[in-house]
N, C-alpha and C. Protein backbone atom coordinates (compact mmCIF):
# COMPACT_ATOMS: atom_id res chain seq x y z
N UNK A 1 21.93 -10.90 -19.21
CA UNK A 1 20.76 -10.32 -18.57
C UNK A 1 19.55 -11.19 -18.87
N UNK A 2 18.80 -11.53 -18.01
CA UNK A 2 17.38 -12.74 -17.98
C UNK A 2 16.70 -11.82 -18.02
N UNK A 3 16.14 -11.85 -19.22
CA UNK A 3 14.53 -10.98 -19.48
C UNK A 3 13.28 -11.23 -19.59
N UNK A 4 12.41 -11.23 -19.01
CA UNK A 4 11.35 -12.00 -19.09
C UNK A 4 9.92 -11.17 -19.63
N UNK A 5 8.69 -11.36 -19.74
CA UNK A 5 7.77 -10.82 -20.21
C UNK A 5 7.02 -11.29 -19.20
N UNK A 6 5.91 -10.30 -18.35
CA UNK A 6 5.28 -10.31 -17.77
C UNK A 6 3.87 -10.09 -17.90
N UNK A 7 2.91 -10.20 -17.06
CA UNK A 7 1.64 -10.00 -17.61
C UNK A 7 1.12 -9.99 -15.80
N UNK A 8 -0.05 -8.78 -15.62
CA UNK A 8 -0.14 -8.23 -14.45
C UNK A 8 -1.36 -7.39 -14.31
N UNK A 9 -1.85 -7.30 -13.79
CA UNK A 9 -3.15 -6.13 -13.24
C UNK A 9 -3.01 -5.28 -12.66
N UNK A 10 -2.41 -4.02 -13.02
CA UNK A 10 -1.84 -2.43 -12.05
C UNK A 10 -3.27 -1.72 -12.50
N UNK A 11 -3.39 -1.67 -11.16
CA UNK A 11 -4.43 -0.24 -10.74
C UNK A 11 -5.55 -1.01 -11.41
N UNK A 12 -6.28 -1.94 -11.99
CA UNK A 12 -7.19 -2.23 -12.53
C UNK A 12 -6.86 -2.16 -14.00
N UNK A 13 -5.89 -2.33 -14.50
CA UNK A 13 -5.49 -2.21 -16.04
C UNK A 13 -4.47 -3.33 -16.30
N UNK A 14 -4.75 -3.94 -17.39
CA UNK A 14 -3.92 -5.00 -17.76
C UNK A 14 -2.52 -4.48 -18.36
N UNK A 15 -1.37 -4.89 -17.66
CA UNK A 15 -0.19 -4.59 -18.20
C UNK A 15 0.47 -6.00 -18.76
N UNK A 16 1.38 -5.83 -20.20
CA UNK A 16 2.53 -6.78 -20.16
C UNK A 16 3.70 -6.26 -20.65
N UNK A 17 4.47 -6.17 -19.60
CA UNK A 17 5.50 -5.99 -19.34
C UNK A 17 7.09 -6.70 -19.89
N UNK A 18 8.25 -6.48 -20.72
CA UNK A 18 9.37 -6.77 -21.20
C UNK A 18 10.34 -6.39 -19.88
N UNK A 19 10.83 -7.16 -19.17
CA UNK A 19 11.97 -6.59 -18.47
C UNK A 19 12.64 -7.21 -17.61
N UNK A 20 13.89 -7.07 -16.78
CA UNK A 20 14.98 -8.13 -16.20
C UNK A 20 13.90 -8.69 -15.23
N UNK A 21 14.44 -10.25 -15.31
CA UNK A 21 13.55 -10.89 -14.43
C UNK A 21 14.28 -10.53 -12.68
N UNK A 22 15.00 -10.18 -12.08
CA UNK A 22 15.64 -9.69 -11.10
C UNK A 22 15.26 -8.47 -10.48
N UNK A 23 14.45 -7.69 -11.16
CA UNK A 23 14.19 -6.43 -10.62
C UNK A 23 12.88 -6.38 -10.05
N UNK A 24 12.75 -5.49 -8.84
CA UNK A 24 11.95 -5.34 -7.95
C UNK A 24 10.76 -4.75 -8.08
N UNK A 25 9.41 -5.19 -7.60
CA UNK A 25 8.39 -4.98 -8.08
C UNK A 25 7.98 -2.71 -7.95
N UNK A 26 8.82 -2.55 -6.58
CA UNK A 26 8.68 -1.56 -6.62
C UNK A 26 9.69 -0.55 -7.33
N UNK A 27 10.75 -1.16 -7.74
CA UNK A 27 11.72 -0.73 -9.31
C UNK A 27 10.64 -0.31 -10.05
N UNK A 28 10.31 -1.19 -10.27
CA UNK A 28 9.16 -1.32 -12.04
C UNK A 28 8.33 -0.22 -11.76
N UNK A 29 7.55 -0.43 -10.25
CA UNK A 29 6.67 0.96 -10.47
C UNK A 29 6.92 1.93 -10.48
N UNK A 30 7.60 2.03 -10.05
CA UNK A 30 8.41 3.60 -9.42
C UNK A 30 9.24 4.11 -11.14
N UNK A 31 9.69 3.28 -11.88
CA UNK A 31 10.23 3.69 -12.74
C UNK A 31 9.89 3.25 -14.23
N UNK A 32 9.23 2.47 -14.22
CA UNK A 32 8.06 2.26 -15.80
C UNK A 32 6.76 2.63 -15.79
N UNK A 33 6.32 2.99 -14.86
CA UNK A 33 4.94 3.55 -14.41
C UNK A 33 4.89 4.74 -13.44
N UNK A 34 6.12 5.18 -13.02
CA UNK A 34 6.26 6.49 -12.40
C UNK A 34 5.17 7.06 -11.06
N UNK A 35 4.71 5.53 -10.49
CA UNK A 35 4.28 5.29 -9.35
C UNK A 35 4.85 5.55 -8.72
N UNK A 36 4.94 6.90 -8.11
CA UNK A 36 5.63 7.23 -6.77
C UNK A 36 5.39 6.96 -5.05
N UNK A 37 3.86 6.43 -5.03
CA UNK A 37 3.12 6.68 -3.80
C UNK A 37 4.31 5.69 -3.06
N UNK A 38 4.59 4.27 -3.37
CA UNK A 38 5.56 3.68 -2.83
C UNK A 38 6.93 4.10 -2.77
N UNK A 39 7.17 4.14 -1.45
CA UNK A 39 8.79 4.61 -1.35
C UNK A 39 9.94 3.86 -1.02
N UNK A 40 10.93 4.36 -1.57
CA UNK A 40 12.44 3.28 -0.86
C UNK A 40 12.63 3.95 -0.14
N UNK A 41 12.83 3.41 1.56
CA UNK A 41 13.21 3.91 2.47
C UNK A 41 13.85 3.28 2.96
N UNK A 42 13.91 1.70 3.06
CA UNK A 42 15.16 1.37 3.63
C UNK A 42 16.02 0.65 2.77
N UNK A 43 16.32 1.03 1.25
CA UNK A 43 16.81 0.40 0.50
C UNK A 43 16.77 -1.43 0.41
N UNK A 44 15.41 -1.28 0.20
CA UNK A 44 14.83 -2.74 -0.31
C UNK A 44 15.08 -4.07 1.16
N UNK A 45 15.54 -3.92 2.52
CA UNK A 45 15.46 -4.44 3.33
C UNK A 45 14.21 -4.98 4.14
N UNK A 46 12.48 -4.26 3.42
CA UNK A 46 11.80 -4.76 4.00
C UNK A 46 11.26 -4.57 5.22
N UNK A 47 12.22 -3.44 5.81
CA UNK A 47 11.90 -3.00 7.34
C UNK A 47 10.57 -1.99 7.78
N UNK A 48 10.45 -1.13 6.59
CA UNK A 48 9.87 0.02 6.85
C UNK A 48 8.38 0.23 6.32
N UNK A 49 7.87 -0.72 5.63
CA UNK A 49 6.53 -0.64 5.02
C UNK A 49 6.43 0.42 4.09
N UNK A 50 7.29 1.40 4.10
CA UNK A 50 6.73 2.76 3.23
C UNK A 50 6.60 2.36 1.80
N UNK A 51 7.04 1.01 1.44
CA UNK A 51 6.46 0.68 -0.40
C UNK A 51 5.40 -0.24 -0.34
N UNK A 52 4.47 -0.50 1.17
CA UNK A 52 3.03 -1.23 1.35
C UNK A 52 2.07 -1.12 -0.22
N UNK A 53 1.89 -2.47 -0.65
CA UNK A 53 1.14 -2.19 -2.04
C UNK A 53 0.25 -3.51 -1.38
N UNK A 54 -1.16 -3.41 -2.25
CA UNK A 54 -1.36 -4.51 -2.47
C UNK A 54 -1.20 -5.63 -3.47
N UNK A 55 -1.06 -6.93 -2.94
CA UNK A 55 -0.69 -8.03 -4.12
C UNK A 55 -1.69 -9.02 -3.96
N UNK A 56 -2.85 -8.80 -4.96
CA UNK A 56 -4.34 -9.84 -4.79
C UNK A 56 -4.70 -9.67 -3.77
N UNK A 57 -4.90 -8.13 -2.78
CA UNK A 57 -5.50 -8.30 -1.79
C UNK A 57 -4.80 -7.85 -0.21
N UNK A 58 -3.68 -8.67 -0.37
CA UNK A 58 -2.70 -8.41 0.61
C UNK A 58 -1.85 -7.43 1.00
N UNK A 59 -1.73 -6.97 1.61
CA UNK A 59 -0.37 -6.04 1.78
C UNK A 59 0.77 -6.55 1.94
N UNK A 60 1.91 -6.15 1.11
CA UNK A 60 3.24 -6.51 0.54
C UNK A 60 4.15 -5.72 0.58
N UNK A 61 5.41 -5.67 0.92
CA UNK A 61 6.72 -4.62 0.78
C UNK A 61 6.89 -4.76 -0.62
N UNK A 62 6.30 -4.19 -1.45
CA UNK A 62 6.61 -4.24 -3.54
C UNK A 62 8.23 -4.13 -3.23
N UNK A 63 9.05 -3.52 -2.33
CA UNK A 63 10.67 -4.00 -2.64
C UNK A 63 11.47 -5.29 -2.40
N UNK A 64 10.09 -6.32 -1.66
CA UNK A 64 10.61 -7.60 -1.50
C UNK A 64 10.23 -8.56 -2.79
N UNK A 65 9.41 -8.15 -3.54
CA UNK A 65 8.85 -8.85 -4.78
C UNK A 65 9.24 -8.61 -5.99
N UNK A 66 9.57 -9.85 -6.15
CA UNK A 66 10.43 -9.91 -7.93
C UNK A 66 9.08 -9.57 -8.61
N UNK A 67 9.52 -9.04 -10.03
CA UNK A 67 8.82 -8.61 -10.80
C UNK A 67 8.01 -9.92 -11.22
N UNK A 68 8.79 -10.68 -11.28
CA UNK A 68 8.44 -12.11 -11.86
C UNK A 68 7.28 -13.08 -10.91
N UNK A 69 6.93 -12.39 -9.95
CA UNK A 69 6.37 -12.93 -8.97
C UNK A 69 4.93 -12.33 -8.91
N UNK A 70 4.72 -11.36 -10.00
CA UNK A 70 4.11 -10.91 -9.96
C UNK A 70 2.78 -11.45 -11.13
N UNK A 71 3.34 -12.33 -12.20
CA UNK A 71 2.75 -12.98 -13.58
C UNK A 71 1.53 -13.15 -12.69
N UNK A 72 0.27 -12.93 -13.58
CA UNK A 72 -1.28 -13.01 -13.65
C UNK A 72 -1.41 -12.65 -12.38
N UNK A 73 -0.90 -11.72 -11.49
CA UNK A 73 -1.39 -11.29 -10.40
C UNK A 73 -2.14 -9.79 -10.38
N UNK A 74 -2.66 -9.32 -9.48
CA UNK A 74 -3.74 -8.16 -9.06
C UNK A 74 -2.76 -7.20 -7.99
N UNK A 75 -2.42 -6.22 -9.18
CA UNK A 75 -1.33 -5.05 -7.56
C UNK A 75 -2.32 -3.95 -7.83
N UNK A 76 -2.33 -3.38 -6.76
CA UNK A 76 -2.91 -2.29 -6.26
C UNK A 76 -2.18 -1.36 -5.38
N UNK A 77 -2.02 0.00 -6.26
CA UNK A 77 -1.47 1.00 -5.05
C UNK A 77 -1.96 2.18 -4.68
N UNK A 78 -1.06 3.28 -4.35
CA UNK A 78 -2.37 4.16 -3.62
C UNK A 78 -2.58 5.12 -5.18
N UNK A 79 -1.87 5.14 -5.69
CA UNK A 79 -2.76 5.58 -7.08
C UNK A 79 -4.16 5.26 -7.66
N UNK A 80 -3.91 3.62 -7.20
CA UNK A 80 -5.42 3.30 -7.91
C UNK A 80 -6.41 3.32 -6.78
N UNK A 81 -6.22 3.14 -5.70
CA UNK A 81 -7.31 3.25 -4.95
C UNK A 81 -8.82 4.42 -5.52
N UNK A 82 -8.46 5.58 -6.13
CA UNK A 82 -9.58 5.97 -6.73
C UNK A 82 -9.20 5.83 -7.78
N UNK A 83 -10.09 5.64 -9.04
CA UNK A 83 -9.80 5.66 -10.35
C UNK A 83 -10.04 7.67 -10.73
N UNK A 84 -11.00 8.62 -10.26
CA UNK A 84 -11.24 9.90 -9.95
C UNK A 84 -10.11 10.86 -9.66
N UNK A 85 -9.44 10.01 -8.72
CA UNK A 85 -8.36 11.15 -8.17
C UNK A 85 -8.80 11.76 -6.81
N UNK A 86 -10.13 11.43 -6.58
CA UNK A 86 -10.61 12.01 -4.90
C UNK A 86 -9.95 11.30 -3.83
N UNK A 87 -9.99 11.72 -2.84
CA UNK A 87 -10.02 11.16 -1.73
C UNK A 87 -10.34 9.32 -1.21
N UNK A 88 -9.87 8.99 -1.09
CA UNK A 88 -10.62 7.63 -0.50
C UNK A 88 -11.17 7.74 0.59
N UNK A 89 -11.71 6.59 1.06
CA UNK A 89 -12.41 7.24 2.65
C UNK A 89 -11.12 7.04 3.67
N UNK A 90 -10.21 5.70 3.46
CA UNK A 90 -9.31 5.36 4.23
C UNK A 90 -8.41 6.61 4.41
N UNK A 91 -8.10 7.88 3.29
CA UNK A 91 -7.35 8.44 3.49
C UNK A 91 -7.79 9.97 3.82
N UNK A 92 -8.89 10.10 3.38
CA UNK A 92 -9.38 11.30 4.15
C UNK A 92 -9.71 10.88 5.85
N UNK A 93 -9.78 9.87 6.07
CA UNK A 93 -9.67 9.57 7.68
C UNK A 93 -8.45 9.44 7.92
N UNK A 94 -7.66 9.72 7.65
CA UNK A 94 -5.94 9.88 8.06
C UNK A 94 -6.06 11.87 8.24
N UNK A 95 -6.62 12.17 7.40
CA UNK A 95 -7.01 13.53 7.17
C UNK A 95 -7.31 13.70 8.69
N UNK A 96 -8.86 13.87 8.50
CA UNK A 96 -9.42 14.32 9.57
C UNK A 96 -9.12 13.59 10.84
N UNK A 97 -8.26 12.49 10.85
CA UNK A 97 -7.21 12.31 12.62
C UNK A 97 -6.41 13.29 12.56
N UNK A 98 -5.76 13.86 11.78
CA UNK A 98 -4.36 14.37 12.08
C UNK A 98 -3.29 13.64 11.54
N UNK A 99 -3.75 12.20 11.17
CA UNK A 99 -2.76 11.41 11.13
C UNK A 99 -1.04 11.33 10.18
N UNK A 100 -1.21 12.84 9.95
CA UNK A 100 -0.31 12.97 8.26
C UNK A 100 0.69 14.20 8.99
N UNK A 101 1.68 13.68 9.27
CA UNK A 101 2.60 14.85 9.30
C UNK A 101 4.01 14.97 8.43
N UNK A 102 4.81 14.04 8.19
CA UNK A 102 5.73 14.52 7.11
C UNK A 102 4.96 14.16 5.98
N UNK A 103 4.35 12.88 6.21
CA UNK A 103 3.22 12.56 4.96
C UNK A 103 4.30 11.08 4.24
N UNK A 104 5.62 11.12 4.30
CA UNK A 104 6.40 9.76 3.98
C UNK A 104 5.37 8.55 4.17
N UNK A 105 5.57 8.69 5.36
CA UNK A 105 5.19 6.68 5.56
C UNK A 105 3.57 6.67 5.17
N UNK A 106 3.32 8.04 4.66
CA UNK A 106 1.37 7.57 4.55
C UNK A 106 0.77 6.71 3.43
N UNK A 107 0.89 6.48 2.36
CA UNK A 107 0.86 5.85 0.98
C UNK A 107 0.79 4.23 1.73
N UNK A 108 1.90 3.97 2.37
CA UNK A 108 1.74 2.70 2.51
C UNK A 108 1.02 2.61 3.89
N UNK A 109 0.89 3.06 5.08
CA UNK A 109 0.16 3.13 6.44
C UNK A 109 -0.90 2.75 5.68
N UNK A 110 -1.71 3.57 4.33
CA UNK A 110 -2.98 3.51 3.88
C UNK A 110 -3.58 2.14 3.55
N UNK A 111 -1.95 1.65 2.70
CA UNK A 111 -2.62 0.64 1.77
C UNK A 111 -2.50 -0.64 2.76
N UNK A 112 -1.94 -0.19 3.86
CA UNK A 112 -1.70 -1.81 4.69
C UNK A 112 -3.38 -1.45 5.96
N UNK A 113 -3.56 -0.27 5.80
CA UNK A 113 -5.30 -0.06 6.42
C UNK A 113 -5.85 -0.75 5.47
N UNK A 114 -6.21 -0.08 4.02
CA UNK A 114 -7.27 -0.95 3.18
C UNK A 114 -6.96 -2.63 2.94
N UNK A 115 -5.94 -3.13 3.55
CA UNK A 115 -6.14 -4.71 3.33
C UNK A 115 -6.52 -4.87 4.26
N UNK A 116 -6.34 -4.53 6.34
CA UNK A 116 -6.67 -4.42 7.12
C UNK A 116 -8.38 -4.77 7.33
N UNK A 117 -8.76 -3.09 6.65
CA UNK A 117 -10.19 -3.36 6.76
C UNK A 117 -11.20 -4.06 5.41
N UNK A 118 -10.35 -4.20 5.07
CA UNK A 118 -11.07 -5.61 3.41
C UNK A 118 -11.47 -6.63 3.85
N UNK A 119 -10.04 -7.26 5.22
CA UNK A 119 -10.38 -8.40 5.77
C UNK A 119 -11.11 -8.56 7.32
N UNK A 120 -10.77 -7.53 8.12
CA UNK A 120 -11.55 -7.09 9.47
C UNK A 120 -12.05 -6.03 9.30
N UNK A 121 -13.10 -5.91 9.15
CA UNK A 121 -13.92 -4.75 8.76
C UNK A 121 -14.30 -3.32 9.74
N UNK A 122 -14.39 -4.29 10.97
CA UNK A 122 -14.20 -3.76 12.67
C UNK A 122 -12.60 -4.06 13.63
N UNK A 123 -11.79 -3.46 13.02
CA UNK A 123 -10.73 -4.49 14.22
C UNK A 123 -10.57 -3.92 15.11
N UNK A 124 -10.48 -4.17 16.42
CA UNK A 124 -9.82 -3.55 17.92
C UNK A 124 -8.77 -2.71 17.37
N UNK A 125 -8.13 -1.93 18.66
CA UNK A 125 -7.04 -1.55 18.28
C UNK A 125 -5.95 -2.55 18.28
N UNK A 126 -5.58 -3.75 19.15
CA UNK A 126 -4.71 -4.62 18.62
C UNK A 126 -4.68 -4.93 17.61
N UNK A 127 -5.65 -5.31 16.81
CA UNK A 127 -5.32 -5.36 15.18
C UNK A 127 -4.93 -4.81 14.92
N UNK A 128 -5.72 -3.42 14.78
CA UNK A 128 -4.53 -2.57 14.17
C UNK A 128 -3.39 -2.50 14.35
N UNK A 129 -3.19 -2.16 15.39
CA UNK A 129 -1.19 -2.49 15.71
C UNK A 129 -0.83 -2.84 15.09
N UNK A 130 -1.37 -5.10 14.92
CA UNK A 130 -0.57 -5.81 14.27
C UNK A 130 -0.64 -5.44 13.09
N UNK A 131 -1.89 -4.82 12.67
CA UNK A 131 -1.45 -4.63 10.95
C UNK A 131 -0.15 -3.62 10.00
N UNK A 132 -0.30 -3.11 11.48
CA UNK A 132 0.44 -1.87 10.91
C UNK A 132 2.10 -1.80 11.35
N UNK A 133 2.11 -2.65 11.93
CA UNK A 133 3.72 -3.10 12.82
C UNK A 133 4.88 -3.09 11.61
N UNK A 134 4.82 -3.71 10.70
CA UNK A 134 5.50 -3.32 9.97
C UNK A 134 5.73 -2.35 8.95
N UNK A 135 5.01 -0.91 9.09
CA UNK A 135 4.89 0.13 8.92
C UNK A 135 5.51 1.21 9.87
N UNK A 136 6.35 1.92 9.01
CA UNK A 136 7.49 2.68 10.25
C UNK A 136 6.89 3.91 9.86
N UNK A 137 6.56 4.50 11.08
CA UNK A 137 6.23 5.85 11.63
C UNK A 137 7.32 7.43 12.08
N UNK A 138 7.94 7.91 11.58
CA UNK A 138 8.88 8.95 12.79
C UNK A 138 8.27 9.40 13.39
N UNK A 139 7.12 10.28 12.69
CA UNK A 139 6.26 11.80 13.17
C UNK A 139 5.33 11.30 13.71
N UNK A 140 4.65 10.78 13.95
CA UNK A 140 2.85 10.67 14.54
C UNK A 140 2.84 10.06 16.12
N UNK A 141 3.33 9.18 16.46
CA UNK A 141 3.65 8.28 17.32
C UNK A 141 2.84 7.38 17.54
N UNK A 142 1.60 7.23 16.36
CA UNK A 142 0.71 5.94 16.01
C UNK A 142 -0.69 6.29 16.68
N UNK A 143 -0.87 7.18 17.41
CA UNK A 143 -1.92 6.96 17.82
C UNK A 143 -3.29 7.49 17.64
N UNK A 144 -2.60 8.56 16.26
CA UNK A 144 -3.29 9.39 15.28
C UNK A 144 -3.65 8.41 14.29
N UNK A 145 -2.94 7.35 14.04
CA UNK A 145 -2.76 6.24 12.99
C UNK A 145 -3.98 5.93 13.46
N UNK A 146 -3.95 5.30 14.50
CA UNK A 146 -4.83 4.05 14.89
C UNK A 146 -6.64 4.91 14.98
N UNK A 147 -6.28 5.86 15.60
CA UNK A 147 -7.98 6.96 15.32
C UNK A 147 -8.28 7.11 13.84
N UNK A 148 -6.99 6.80 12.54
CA UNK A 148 -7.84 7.41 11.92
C UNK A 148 -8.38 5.85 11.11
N UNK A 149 -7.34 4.88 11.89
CA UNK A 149 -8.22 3.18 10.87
C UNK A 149 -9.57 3.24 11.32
N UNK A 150 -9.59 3.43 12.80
CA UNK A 150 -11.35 3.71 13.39
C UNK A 150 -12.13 4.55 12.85
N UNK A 151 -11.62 5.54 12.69
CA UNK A 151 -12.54 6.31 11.52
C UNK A 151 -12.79 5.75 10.71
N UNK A 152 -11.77 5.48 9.46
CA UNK A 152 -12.34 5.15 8.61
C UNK A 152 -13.06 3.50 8.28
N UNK A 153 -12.85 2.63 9.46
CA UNK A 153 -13.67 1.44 9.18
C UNK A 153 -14.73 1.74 9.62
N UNK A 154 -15.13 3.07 10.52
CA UNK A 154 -16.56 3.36 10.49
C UNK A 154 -17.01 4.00 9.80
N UNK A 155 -16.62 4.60 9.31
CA UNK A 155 -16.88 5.43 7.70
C UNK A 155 -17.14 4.22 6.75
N UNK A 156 -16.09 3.06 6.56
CA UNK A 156 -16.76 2.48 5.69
C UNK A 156 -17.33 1.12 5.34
N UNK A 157 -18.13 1.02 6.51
CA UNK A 157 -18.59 -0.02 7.14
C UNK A 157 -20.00 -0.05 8.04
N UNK A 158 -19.88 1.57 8.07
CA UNK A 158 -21.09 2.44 9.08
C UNK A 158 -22.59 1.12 8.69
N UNK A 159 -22.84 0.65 7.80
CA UNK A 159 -23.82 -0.22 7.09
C UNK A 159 -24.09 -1.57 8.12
N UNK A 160 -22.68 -1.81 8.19
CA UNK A 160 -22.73 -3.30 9.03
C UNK A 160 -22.77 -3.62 10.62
């Protein structure tokens, strides 16, 4: 077994980490940090977005990323988005669309919005699409999705 020691930025807190260098970034959270917001849904294939984290910024499938891939990097998930425990704006505008019905795929829909609007602050709705394309939906049929990224990049952006 290859074990490695890691060192990482979860939620805004410095972690270092002992553990198989082979295992998946959303393994680790889900089960040394009991980060649930990310989900396995298509058993680590990458298809479904529902384990959307950020990695320095980006939005990432955490089940395509070795743990090891992770050394001196910045993850962010929907846990940390508040350090409080309130609401974010991105996700109380999922709220007030409607946009939440089994509530599965929302954790990551969110976190692949907040890289979305980090980097386009205003996007059309084609952006959105593309941002969100690899984010699988059953219940909503997206178009609750897409009212509530508009919401909330005007919610939090109303300034600019």
């Amino acid at each position: 077994m290859n074990k490695l020691t890691v060192h990482f930025t979860l939620n805004q807190q410095s972690i270092r980490l002992e553990t198989l260098a082979a295992r998946s970034l959303l393994d680790v959270l889900r089960e040394d940090f009991a980060l649930t917001g990310a989900k396995d849904s298509c058993g680590g294939d990458g298809e479904c977005g529902a384990c959307t984290i950020l990695l320095d910024g980006e939005a990432v499938n955490a089940c395509l990323v070795l743990i090891s891939q992770v050394e001196g990097r910045h993850v962010l998930t929907i846990e940390g988005l508040t350090p409080d425990g309130s609401l974010h704006p991105i996700q109380n505008a999922y709220v007030q669309a409607g946009a939440i019905q089994c509530g599965y795929c929302t954790p990551g829909m969110v976190m692949a919005t907040k890289a979305l609007l980090d980097h386009t602050p205003q996007p059309d709705e084609t952006q959105i699409r593309e941002a969100l394309a690899g984010n699988l939906c059953r219940c909503t049929g997206y178009t609750k999705i897409v009212q509530a990224v508009q919401f909330a990049a005007t919610e939090l952006h109303h300034d600019n």
